[in-house]
C-alpha atoms as a PDB file:
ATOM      1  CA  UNK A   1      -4.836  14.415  18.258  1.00  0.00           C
ATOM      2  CA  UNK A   2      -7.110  15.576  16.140  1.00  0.00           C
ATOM      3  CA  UNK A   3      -5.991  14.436  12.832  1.00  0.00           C
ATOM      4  CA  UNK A   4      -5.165  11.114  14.271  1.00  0.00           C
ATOM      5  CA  UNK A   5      -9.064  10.782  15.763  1.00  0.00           C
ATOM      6  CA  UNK A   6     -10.324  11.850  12.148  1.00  0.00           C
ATOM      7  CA  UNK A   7      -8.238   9.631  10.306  1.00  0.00           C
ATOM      8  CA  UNK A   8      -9.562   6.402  12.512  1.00  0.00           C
ATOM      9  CA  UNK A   9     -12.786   7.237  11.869  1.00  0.00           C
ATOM     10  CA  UNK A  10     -12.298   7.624   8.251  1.00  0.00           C
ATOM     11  CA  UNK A  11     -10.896   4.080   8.305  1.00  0.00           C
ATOM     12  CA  UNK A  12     -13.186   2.630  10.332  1.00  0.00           C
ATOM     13  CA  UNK A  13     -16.050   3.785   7.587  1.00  0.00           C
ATOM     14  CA  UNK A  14     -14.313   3.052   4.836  1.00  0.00           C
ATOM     15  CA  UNK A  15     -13.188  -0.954   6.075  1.00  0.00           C
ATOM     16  CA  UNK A  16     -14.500  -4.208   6.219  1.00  0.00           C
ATOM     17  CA  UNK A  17     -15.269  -5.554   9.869  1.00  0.00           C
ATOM     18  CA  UNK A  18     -12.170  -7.625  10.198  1.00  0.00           C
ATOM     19  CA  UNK A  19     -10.189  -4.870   9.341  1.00  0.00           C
ATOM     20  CA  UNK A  20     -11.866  -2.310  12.017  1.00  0.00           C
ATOM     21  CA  UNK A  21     -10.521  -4.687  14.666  1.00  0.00           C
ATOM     22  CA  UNK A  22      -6.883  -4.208  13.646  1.00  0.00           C
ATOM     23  CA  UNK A  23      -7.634  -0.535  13.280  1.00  0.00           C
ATOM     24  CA  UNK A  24      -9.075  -0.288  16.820  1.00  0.00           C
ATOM     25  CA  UNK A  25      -6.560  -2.320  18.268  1.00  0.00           C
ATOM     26  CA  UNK A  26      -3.916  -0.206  16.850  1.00  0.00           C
ATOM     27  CA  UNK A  27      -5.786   2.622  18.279  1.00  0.00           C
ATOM     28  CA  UNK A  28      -5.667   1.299  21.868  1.00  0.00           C
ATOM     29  CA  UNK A  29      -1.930   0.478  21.433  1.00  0.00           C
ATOM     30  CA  UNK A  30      -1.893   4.162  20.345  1.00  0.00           C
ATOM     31  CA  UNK A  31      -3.533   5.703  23.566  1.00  0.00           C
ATOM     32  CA  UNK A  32      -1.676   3.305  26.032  1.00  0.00           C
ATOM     33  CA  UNK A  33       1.435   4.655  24.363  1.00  0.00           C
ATOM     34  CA  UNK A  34       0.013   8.177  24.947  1.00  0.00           C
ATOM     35  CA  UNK A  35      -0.823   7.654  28.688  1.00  0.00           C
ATOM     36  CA  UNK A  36       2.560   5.591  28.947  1.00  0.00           C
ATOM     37  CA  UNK A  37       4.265   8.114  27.983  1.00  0.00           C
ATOM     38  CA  UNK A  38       2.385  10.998  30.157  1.00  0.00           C
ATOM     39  CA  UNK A  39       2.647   8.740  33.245  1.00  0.00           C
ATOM     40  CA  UNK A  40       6.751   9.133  32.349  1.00  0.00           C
ATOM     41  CA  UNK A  41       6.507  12.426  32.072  1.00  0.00           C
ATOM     42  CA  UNK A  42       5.177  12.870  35.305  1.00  0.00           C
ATOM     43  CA  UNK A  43       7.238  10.551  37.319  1.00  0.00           C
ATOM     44  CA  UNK A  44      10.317  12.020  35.364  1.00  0.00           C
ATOM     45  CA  UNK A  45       9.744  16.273  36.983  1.00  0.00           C
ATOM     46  CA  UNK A  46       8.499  13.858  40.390  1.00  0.00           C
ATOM     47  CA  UNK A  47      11.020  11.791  41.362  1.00  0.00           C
ATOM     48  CA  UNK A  48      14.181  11.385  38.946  1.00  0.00           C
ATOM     49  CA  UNK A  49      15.170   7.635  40.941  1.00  0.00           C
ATOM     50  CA  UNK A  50      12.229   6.345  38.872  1.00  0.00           C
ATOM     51  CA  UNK A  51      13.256   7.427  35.219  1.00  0.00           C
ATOM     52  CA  UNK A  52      15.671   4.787  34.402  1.00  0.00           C
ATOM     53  CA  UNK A  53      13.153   2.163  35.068  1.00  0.00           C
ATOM     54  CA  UNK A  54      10.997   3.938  32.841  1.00  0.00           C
ATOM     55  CA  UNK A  55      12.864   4.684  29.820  1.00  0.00           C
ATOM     56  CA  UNK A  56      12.307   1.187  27.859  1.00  0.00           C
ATOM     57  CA  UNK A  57       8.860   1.477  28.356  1.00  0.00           C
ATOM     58  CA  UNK A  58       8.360   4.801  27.031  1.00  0.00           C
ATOM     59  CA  UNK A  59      10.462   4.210  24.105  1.00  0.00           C
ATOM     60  CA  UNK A  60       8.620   1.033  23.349  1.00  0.00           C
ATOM     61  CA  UNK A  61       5.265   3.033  23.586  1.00  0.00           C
ATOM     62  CA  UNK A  62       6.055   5.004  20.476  1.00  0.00           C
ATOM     63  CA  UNK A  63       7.312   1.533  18.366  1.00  0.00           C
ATOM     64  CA  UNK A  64       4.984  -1.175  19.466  1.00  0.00           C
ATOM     65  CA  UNK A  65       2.301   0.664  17.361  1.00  0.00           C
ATOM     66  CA  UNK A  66       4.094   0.836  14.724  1.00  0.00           C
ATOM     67  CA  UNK A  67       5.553  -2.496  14.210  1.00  0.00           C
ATOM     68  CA  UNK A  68       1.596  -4.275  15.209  1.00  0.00           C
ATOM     69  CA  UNK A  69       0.730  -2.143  11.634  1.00  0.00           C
ATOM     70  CA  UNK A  70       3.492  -2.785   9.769  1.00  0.00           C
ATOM     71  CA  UNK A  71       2.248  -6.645  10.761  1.00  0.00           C
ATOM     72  CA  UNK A  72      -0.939  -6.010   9.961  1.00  0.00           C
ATOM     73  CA  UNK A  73      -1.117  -3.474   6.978  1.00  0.00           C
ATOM     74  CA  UNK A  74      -1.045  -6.255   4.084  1.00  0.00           C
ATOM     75  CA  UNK A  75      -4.447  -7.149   5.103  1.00  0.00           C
ATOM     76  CA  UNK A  76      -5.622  -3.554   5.187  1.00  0.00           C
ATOM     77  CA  UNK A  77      -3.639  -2.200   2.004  1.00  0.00           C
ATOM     78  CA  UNK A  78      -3.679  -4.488  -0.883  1.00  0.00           C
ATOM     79  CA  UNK A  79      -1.146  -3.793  -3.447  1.00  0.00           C
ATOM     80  CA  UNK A  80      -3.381  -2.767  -6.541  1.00  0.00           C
ATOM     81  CA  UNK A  81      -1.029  -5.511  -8.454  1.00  0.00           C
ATOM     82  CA  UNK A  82      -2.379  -7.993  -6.397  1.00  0.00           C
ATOM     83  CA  UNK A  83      -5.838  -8.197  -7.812  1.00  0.00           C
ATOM     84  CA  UNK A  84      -6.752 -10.668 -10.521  1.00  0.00           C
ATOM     85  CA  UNK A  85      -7.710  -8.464 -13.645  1.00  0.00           C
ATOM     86  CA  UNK A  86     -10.703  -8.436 -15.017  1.00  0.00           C
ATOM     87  CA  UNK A  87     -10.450 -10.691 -18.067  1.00  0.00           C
ATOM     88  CA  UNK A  88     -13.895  -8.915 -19.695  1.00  0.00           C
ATOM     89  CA  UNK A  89     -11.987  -5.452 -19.257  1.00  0.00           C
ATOM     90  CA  UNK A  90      -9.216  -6.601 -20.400  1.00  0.00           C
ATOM     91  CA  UNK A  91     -11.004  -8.467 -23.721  1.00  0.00           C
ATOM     92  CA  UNK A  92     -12.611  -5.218 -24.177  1.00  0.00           C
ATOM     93  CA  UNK A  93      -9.498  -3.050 -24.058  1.00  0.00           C
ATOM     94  CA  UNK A  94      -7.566  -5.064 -26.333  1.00  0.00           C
ATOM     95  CA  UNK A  95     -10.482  -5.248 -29.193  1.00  0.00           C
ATOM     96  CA  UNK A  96     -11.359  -1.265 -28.464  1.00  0.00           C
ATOM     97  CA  UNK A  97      -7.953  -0.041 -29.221  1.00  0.00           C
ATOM     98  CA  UNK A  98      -6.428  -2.881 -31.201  1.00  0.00           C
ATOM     99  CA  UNK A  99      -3.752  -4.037 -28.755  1.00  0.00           C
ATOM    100  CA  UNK A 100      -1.125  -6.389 -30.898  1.00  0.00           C
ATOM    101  CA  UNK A 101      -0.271  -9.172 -30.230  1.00  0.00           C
ATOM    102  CA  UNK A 102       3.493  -8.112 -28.258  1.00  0.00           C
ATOM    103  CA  UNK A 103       1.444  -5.501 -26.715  1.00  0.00           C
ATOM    104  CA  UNK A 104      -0.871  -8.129 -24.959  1.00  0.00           C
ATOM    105  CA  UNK A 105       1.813  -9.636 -23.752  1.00  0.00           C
ATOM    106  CA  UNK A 106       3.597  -6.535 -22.368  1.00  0.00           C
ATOM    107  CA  UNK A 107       0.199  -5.478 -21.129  1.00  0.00           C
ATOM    108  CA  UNK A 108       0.106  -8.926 -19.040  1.00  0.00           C
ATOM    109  CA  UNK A 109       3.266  -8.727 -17.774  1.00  0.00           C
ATOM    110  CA  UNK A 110       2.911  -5.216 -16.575  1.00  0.00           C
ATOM    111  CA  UNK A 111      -0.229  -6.319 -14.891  1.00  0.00           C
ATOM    112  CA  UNK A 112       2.163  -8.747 -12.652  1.00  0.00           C
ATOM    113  CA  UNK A 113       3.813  -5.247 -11.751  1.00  0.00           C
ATOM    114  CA  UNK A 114       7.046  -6.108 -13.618  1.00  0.00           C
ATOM    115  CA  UNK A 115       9.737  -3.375 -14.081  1.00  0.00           C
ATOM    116  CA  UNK A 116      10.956  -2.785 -17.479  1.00  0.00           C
ATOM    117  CA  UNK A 117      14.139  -4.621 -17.332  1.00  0.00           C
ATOM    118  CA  UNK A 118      12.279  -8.033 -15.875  1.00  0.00           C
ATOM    119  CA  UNK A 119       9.818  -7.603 -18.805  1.00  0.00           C
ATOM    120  CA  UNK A 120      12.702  -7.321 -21.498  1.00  0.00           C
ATOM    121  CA  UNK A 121      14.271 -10.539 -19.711  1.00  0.00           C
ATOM    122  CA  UNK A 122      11.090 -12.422 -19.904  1.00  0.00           C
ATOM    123  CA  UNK A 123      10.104 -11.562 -23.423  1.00  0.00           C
ATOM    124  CA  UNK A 124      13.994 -11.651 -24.390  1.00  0.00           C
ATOM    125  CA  UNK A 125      13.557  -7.991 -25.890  1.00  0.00           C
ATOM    126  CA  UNK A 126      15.798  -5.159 -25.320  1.00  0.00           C
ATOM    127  CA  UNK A 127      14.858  -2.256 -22.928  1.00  0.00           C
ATOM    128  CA  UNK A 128      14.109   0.205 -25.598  1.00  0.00           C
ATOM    129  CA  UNK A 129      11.421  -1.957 -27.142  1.00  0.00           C
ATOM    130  CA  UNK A 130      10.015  -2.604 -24.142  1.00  0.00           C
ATOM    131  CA  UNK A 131       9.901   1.144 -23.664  1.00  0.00           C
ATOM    132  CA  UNK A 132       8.385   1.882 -27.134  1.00  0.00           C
ATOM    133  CA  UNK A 133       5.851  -0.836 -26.781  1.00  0.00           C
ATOM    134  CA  UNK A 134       4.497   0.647 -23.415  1.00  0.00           C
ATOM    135  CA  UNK A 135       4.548   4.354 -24.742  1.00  0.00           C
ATOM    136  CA  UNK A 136       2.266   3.038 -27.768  1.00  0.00           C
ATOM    137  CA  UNK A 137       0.329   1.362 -25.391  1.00  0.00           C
ATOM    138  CA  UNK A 138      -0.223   4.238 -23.486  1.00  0.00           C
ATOM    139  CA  UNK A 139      -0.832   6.396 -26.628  1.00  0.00           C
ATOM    140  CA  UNK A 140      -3.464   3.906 -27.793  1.00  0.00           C
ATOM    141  CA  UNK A 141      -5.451   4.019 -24.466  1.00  0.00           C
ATOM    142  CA  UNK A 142      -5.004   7.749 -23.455  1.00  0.00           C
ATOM    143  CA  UNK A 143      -2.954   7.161 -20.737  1.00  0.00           C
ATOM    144  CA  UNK A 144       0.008   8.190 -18.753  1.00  0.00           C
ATOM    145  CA  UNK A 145       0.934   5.494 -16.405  1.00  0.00           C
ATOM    146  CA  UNK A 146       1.027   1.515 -15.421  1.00  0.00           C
ATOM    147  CA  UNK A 147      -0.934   2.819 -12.214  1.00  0.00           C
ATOM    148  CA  UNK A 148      -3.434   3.478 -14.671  1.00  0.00           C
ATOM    149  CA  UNK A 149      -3.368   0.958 -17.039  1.00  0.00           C
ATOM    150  CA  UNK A 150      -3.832  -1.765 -13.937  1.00  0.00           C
ATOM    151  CA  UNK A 151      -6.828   0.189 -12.830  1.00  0.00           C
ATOM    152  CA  UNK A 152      -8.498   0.196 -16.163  1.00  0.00           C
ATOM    153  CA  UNK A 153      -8.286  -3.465 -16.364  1.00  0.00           C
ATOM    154  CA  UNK A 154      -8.794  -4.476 -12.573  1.00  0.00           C
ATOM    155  CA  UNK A 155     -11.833  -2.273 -12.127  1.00  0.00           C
END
């Protein structure tokens, strides 16, 4: 209970106002869960002609939680591909380490968060030189991973 009390808080300083509602509403679906499922507990070593009844409910306690997140968590998490870059980082990368001309490209497309295969089917390149274009990318820049590539340009 712990944990889960930290982590809220964390959130809640770390998030924008209309976020902190969804994170304190999924808090409060958290505790009525918790006392939802107590209250079962108790009726269940009480009186045994009242646990049917209760079963749906305290099942439902532990997913309605869940699924309000799941609802709500693309306006909490952001994919990082999601983000327009940052066409000033981006200028900058591409004059600092001489990015070619393919490479630009390949760097754009990766930026959409493209796999490897939809980038050699856009381009009309095979794998491999999709492959070798992104590992002299990554050579160029000093880096090890799209991950970081994205960040560099997005900010």
């Amino acid at each position: 209970m712990t944990v889960f009390t930290g982590t809220i808080f964390y959130y809640l300083k770390k998030h924008k106002k209309s976020n902190r509602k969804i994170i304190l509403r999924f808090t409060a679906l958290m505790l009525l869960g918790l006392l939802l499922r107590g209250s079962t507990l108790y009726f269940y070593d009480h009186g045994k002609w009242i646990l049917p009844s209760l079963l749906l409910p305290y099942f439902l306690s532990n997913l309605i939680p869940l699924v309000y997140l799941k609802l709500k968590s693309e306006m909490i998490f952001k994919p990082i591909f999601a983000e327009r870059p940052n066409m000033e980082k981006k200028a900058w990368l591409f004059e600092t380490y001489q990015i070619t001309k393919r490479e630009k490209e390949i760097i754009n497309v990766i930026i959409q968060g493209k796999t490897n295969q939809q980038i050699a089917d856009e381009l009309f390149i095979s794998l491999q030189t999709v492959k070798d274009h992104t590992h002299r990318i990554y050579t160029k820049i000093g880096i090890n991973s799209r991950l970081k590539l994205v960040q560099m340009i997005n900010g």
